[in-house]
PDB file of N, CA and C in Angstrom:
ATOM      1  N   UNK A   1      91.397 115.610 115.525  1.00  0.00           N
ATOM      2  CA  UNK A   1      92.313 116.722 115.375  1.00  0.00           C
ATOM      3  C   UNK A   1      91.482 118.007 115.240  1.00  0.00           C
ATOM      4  N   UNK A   2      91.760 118.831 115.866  1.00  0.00           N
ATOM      5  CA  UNK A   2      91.258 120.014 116.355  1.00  0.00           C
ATOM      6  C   UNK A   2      91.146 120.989 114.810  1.00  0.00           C
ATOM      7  N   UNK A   3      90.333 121.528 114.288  1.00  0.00           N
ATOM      8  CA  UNK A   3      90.344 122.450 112.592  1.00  0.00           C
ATOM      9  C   UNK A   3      91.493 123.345 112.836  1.00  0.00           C
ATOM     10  N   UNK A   4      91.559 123.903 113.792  1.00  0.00           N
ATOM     11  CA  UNK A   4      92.900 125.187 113.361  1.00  0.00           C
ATOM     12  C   UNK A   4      94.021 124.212 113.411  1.00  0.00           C
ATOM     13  N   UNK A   5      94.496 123.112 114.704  1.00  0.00           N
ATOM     14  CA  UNK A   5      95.740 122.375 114.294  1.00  0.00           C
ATOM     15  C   UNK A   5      95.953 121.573 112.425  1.00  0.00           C
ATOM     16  N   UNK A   6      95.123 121.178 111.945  1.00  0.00           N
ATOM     17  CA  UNK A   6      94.606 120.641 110.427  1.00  0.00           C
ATOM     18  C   UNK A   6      95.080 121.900 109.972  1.00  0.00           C
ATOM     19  N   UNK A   7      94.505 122.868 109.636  1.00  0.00           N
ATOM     20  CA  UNK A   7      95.132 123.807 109.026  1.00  0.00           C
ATOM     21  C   UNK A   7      96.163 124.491 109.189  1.00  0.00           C
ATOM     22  N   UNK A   8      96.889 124.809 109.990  1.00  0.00           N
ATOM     23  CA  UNK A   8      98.396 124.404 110.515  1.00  0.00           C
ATOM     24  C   UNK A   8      99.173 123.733 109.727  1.00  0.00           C
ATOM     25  N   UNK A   9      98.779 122.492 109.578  1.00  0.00           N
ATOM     26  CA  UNK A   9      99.274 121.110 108.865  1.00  0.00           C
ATOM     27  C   UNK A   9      99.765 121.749 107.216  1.00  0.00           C
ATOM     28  N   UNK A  10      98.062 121.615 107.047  1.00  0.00           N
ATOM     29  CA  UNK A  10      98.316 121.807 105.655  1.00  0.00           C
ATOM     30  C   UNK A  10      98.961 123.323 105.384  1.00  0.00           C
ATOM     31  N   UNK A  11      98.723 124.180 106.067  1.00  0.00           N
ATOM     32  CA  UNK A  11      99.950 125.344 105.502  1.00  0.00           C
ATOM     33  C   UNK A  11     101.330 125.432 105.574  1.00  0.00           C
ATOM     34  N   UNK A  12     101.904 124.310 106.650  1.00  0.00           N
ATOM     35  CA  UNK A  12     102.856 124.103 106.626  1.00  0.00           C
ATOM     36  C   UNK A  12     103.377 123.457 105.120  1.00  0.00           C
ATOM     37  N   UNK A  13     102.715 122.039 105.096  1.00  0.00           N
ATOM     38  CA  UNK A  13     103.232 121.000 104.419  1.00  0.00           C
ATOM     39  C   UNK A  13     103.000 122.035 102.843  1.00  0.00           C
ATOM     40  N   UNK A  14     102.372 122.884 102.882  1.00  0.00           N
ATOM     41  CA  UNK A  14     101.938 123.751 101.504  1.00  0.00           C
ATOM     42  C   UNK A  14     103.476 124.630 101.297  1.00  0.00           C
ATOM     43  N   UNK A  15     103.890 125.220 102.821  1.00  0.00           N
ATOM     44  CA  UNK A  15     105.147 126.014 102.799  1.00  0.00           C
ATOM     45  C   UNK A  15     106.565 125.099 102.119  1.00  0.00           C
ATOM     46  N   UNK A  16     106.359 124.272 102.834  1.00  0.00           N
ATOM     47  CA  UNK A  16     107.356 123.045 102.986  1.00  0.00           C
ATOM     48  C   UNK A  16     107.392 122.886 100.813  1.00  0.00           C
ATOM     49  N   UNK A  17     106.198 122.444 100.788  1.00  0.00           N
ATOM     50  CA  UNK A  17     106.817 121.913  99.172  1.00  0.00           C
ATOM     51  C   UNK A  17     106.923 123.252  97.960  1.00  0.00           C
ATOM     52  N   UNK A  18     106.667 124.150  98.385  1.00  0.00           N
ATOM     53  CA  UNK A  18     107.256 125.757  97.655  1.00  0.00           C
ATOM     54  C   UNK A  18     108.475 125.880  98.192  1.00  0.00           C
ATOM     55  N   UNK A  19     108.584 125.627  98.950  1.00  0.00           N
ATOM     56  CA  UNK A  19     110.355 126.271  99.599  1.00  0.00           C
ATOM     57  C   UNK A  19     111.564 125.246  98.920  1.00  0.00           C
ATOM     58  N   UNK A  20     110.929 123.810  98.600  1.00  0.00           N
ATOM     59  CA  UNK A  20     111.820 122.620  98.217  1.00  0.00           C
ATOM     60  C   UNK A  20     111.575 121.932  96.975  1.00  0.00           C
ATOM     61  N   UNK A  21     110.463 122.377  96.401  1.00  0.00           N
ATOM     62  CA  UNK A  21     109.824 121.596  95.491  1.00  0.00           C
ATOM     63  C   UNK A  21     110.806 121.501  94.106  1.00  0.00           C
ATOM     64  N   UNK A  22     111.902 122.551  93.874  1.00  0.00           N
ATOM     65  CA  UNK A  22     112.895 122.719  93.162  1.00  0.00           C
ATOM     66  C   UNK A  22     113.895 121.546  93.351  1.00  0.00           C
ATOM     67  N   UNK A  23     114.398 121.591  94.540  1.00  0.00           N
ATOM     68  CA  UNK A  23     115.260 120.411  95.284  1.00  0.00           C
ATOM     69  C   UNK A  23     114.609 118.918  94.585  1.00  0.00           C
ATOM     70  N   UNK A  24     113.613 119.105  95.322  1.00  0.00           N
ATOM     71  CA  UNK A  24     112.910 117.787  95.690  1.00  0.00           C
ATOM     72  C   UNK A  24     112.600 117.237  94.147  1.00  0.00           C
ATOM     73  N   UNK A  25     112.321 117.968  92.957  1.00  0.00           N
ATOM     74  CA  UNK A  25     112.840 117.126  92.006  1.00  0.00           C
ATOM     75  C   UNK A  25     113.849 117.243  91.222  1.00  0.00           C
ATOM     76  N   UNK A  26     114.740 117.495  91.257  1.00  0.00           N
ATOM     77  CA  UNK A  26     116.149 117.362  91.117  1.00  0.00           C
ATOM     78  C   UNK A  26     116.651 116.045  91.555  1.00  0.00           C
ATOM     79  N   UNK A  27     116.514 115.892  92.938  1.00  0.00           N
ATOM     80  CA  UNK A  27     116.276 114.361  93.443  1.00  0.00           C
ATOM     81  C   UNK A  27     115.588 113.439  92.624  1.00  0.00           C
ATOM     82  N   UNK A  28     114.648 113.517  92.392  1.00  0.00           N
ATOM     83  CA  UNK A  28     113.489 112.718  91.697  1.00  0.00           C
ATOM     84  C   UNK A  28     114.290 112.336  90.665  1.00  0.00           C
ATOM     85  N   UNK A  29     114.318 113.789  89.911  1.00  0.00           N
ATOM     86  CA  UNK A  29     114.982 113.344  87.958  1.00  0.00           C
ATOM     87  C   UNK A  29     115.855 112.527  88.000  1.00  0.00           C
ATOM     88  N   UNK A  30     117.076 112.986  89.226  1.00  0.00           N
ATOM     89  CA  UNK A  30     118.889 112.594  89.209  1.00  0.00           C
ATOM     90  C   UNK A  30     118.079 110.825  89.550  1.00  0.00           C
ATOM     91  N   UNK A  31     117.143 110.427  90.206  1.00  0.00           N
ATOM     92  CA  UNK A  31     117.080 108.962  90.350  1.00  0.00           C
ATOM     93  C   UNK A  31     116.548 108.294  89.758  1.00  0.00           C
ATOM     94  N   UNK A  32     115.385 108.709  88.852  1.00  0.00           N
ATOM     95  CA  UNK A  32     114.970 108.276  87.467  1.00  0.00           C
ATOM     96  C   UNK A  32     115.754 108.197  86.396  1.00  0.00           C
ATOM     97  N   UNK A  33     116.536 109.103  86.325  1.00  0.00           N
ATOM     98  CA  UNK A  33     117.814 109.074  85.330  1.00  0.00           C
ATOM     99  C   UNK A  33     119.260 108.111  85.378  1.00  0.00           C
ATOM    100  N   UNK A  34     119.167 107.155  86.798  1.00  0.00           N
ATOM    101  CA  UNK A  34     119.995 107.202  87.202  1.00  0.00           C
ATOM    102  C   UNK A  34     120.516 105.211  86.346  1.00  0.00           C
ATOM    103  N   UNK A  35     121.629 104.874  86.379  1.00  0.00           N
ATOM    104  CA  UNK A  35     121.350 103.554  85.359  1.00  0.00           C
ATOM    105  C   UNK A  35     121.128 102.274  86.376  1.00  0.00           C
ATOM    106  N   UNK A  36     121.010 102.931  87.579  1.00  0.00           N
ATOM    107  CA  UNK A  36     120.261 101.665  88.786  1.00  0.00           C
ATOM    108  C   UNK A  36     118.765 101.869  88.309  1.00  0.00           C
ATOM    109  N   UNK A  37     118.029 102.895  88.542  1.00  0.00           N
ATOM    110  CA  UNK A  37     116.846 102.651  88.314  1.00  0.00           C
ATOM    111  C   UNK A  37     116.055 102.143  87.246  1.00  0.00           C
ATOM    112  N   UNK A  38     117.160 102.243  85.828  1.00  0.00           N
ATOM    113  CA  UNK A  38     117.015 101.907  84.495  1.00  0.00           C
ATOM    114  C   UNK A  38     116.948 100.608  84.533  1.00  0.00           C
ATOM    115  N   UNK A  39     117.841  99.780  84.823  1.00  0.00           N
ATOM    116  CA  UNK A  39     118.318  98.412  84.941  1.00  0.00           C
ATOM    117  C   UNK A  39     116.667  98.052  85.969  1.00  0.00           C
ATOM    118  N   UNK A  40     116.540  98.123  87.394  1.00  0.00           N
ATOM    119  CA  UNK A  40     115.389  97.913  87.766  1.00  0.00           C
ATOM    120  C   UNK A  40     114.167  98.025  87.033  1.00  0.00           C
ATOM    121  N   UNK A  41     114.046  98.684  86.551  1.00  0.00           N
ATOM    122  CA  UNK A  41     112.228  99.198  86.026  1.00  0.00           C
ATOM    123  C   UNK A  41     112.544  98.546  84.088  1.00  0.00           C
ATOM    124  N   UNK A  42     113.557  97.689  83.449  1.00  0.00           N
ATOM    125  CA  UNK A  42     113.415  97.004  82.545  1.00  0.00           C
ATOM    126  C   UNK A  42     113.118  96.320  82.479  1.00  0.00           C
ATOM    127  N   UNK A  43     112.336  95.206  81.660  1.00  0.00           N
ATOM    128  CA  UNK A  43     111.748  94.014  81.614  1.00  0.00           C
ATOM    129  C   UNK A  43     113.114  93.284  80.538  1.00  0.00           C
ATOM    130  N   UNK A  44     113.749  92.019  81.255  1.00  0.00           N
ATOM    131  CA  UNK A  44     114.806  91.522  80.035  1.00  0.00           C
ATOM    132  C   UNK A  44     114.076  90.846  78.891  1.00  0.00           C
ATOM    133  N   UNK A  45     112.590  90.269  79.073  1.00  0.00           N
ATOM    134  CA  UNK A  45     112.159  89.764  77.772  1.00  0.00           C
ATOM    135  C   UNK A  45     110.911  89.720  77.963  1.00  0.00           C
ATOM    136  N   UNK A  46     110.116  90.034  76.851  1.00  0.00           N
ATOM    137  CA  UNK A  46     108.471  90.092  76.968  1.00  0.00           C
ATOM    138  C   UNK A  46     107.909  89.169  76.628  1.00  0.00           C
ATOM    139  N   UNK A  47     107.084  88.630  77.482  1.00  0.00           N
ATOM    140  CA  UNK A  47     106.252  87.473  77.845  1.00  0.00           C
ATOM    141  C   UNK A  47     105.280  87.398  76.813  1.00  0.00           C
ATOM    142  N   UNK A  48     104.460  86.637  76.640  1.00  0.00           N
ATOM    143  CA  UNK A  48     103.531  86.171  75.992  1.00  0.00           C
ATOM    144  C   UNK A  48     102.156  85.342  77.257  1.00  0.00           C
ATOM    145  N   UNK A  49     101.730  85.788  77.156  1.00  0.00           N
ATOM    146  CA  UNK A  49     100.441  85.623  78.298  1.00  0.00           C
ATOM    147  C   UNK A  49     100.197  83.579  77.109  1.00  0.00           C
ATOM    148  N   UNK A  50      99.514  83.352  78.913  1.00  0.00           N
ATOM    149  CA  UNK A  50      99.428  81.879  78.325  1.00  0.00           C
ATOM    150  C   UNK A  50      98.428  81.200  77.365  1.00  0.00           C
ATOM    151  N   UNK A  51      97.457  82.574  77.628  1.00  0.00           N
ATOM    152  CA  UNK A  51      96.269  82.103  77.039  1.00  0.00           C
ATOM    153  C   UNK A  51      96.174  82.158  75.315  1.00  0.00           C
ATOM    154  N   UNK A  52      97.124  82.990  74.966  1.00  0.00           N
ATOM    155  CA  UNK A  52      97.676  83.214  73.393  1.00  0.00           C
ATOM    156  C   UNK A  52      98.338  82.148  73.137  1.00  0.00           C
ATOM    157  N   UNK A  53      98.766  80.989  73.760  1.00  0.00           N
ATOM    158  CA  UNK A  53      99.119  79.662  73.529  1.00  0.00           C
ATOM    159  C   UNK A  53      98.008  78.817  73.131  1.00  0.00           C
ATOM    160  N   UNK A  54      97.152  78.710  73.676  1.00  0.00           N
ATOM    161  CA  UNK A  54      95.781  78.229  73.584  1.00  0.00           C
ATOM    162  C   UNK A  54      95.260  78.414  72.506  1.00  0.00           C
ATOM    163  N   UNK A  55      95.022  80.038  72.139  1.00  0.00           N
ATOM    164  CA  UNK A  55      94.071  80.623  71.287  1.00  0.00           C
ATOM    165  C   UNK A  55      94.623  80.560  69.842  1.00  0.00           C
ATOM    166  N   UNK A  56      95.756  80.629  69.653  1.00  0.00           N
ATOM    167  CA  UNK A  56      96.323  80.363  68.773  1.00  0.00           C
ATOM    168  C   UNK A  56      97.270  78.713  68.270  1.00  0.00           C
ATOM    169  N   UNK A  57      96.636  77.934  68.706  1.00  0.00           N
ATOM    170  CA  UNK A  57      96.563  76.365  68.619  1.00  0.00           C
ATOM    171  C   UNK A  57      98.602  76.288  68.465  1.00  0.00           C
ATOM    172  N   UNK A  58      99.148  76.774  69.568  1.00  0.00           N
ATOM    173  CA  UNK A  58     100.653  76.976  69.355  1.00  0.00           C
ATOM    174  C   UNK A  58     100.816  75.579  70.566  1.00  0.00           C
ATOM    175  N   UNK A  59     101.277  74.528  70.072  1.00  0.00           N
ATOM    176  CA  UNK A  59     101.666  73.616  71.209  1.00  0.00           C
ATOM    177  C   UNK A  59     100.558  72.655  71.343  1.00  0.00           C
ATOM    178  N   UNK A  60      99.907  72.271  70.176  1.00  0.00           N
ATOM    179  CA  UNK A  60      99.076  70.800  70.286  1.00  0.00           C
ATOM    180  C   UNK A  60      99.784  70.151  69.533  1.00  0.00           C
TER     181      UNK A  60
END
């Protein structure tokens, strides 16, 4: 890719996220906030790694 097309690029994509970057997380928050993404990104019960079975003589 040719240096002036590259810089092109990046002044665009530089224009692009000042002109939207307001938008664009508004989006973000409203889907982090949202109680689909809540439900996804929960764990229903916390594990216990196996090796703390072992180390702690739990199950001889």
């Amino acid at each position: 890719m040719e240096p002036i097309t590259l810089c092109g690029a990046v002044i665009l994509a530089v224009g692009l996220w000042v002109e939207f970057e307001s938008i664009i997380m508004k989006v973000a928050r409203a889907i982090s906030n949202s109680n689909i993404m809540t439900a996804i990104m929960s764990t229903p019960t916390k594990q216990r790694p196996l090796y703390v079975k072992y180390m702690t003589g739990i199950g001889r």
